[in-house]
C-alpha atoms as a PDB file:
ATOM      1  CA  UNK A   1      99.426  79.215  61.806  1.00  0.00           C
ATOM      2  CA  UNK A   2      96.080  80.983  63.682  1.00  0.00           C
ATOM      3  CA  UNK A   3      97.927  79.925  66.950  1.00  0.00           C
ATOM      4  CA  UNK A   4     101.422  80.912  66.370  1.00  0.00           C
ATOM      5  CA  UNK A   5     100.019  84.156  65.498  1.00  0.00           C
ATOM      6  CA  UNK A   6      97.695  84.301  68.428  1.00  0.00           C
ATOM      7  CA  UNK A   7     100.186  83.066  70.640  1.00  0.00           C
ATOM      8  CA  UNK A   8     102.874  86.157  69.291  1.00  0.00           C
ATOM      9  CA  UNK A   9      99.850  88.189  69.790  1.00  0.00           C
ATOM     10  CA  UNK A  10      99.391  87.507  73.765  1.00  0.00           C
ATOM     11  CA  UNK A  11     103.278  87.946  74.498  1.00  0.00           C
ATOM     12  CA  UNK A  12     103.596  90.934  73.226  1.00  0.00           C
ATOM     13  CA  UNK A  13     100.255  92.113  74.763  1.00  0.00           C
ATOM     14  CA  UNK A  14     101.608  91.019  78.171  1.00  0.00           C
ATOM     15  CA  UNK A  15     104.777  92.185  77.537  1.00  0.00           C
ATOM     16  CA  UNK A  16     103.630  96.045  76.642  1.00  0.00           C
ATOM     17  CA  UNK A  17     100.741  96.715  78.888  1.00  0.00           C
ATOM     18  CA  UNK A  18     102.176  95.127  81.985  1.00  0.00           C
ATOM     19  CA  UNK A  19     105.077  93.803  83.380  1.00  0.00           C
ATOM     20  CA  UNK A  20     102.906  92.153  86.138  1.00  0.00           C
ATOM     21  CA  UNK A  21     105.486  89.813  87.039  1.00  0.00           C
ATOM     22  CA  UNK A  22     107.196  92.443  88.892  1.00  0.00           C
ATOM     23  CA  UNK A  23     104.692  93.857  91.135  1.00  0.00           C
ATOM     24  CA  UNK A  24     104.881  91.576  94.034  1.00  0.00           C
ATOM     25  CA  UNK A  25     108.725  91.876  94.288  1.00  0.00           C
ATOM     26  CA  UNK A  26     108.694  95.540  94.588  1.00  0.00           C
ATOM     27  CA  UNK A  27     105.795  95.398  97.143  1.00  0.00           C
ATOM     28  CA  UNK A  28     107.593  92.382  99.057  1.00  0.00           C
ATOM     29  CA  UNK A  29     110.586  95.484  98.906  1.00  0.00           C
ATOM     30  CA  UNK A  30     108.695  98.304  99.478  1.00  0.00           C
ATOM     31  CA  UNK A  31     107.461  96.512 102.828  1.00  0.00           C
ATOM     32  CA  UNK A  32     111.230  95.846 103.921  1.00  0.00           C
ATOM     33  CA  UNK A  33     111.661  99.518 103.161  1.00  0.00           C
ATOM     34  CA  UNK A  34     108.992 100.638 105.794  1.00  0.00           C
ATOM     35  CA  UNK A  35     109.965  98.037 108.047  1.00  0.00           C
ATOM     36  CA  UNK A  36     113.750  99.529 107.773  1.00  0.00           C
ATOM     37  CA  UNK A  37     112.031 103.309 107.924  1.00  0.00           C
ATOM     38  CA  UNK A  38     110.185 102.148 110.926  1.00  0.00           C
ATOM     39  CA  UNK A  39     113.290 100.167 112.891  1.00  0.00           C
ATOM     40  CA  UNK A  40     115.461 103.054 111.805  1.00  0.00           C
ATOM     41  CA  UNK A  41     112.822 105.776 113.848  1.00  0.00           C
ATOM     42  CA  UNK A  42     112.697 103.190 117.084  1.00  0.00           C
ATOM     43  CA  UNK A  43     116.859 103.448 116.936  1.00  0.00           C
ATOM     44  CA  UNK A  44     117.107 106.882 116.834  1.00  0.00           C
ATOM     45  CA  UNK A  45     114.172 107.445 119.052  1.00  0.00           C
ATOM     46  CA  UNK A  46     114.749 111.486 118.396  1.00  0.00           C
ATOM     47  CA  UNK A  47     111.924 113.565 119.616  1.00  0.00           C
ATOM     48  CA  UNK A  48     109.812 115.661 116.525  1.00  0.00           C
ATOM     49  CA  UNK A  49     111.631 112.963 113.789  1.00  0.00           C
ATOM     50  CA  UNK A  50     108.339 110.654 113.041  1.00  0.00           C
ATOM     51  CA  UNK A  51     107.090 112.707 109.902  1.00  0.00           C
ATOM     52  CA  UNK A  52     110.898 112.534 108.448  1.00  0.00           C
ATOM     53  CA  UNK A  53     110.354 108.431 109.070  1.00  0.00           C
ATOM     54  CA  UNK A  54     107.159 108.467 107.670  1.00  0.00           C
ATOM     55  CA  UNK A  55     108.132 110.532 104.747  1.00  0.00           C
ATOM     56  CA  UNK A  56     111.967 108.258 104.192  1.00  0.00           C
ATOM     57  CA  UNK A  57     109.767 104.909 104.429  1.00  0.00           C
ATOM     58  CA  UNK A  58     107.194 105.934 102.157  1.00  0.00           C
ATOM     59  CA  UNK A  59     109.580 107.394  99.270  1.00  0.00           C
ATOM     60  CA  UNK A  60     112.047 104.470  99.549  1.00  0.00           C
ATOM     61  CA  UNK A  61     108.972 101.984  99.082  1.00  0.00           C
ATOM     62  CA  UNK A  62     107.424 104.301  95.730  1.00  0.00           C
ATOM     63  CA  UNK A  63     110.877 104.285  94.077  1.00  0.00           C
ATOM     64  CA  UNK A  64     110.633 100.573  93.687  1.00  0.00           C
ATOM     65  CA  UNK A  65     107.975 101.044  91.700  1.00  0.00           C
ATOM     66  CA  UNK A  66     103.912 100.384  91.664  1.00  0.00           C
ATOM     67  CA  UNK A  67     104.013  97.611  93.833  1.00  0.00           C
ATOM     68  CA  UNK A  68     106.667  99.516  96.235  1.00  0.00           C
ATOM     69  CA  UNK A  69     103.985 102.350  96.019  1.00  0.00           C
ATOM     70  CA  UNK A  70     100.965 100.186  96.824  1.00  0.00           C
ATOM     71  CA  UNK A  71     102.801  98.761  99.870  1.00  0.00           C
ATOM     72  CA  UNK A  72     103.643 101.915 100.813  1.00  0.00           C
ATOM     73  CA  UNK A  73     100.069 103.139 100.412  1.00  0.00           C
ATOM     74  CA  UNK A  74      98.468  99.984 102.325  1.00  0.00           C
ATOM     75  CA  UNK A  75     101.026  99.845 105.061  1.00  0.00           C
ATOM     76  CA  UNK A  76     100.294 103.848 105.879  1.00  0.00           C
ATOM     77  CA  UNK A  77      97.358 103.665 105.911  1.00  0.00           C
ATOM     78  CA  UNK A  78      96.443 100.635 107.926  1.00  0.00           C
ATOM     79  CA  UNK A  79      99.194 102.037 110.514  1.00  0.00           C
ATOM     80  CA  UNK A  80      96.881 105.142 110.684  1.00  0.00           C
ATOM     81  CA  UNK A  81      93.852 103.287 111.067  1.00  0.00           C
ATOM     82  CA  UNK A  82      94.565 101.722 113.731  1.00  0.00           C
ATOM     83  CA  UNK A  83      96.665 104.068 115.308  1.00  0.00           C
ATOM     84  CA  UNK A  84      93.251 106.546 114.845  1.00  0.00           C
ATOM     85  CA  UNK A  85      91.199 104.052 116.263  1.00  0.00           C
ATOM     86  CA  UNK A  86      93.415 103.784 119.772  1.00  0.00           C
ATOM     87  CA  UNK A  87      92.386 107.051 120.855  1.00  0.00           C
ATOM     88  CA  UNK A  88      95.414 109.088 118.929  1.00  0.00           C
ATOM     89  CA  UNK A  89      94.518 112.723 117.841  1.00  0.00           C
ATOM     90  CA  UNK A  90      92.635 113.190 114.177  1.00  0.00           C
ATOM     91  CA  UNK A  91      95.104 116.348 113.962  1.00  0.00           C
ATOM     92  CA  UNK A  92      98.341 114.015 114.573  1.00  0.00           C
ATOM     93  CA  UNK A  93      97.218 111.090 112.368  1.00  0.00           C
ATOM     94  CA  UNK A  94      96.874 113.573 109.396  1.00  0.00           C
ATOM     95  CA  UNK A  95     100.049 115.011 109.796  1.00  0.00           C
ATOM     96  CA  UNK A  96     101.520 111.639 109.596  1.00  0.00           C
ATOM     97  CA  UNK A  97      99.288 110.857 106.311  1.00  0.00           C
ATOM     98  CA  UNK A  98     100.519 114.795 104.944  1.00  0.00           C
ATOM     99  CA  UNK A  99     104.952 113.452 105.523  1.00  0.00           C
ATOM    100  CA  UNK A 100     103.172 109.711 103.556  1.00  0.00           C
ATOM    101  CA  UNK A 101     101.940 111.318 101.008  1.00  0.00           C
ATOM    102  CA  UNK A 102     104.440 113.627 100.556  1.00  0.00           C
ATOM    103  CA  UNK A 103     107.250 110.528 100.343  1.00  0.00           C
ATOM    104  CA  UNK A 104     105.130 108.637  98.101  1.00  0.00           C
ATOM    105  CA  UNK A 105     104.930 111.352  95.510  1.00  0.00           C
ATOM    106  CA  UNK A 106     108.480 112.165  95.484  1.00  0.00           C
ATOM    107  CA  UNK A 107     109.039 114.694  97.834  1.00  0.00           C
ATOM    108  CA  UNK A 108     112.054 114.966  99.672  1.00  0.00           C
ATOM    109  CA  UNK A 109     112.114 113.217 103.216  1.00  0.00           C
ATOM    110  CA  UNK A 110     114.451 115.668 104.986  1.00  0.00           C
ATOM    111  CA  UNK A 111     112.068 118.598 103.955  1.00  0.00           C
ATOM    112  CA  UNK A 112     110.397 116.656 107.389  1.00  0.00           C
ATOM    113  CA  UNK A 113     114.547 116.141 109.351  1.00  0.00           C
ATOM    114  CA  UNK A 114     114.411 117.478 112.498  1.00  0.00           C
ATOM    115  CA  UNK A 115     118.049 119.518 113.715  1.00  0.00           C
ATOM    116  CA  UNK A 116     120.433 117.200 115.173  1.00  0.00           C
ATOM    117  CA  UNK A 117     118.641 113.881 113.934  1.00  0.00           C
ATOM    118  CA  UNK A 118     122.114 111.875 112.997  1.00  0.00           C
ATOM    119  CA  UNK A 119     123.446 111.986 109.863  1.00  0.00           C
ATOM    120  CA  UNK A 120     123.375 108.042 109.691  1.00  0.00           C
ATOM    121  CA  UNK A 121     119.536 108.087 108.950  1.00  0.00           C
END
């Protein structure tokens, strides 16, 4: 009897606090959404129309959820990194993390769209 109860007990503790199971598919999704974000910007290759990518990968990855958001978070910022540590400007590389954060909180990408950038994206 102790373990039936105990074993009710830890279901509906994991069941409540956590659906842990589906953190790594929303990060494994939130990574194809940068990727897409990312492939999307190289396509269009439309001068001023990084930030709107950056923003657009960023939200697409949080509204999976907190593993999409983590992804999100880990991909940015190691992009940054290293694009900081090849000799890129501070002032550029914050203005990238300013259009992430701004997609990862919920903020509209095309407050970031650049005129003309097609409608497709």
């Amino acid at each position: 009897m102790k373990l039936l109860v105990a074993g009710i007990a830890l279901i509906l503790i994991v069941e409540t606090n956590a659906q842990w199971y589906r953190f790594p598919i929303e990060a494994a999704q939130g990574a194809g959404d940068m990727l897409r974000a990312y492939s999307d910007m190289r396509e269009a290759n439309f001068k001023n129309s990084d930030k709107y990518f950056h923003a657009r990968g960023n939200y697409d990855a949080a509204q999976r959820g907190p593993g999409g958001r983590w992804a999100a978070e880990v991909i940015s910022n190691g992009r940054e990194w290293i694009q900081g540590n090849s000799g890129r400007g501070a002032e550029d590389t914050e203005a990238d993390q300013r259009a992430n954060r701004w997609g990862r909180q919920g903020g509209d990408p095309n407050h970031f769209r650049p005129k003309g950038l097609d409608d497709k994206y």
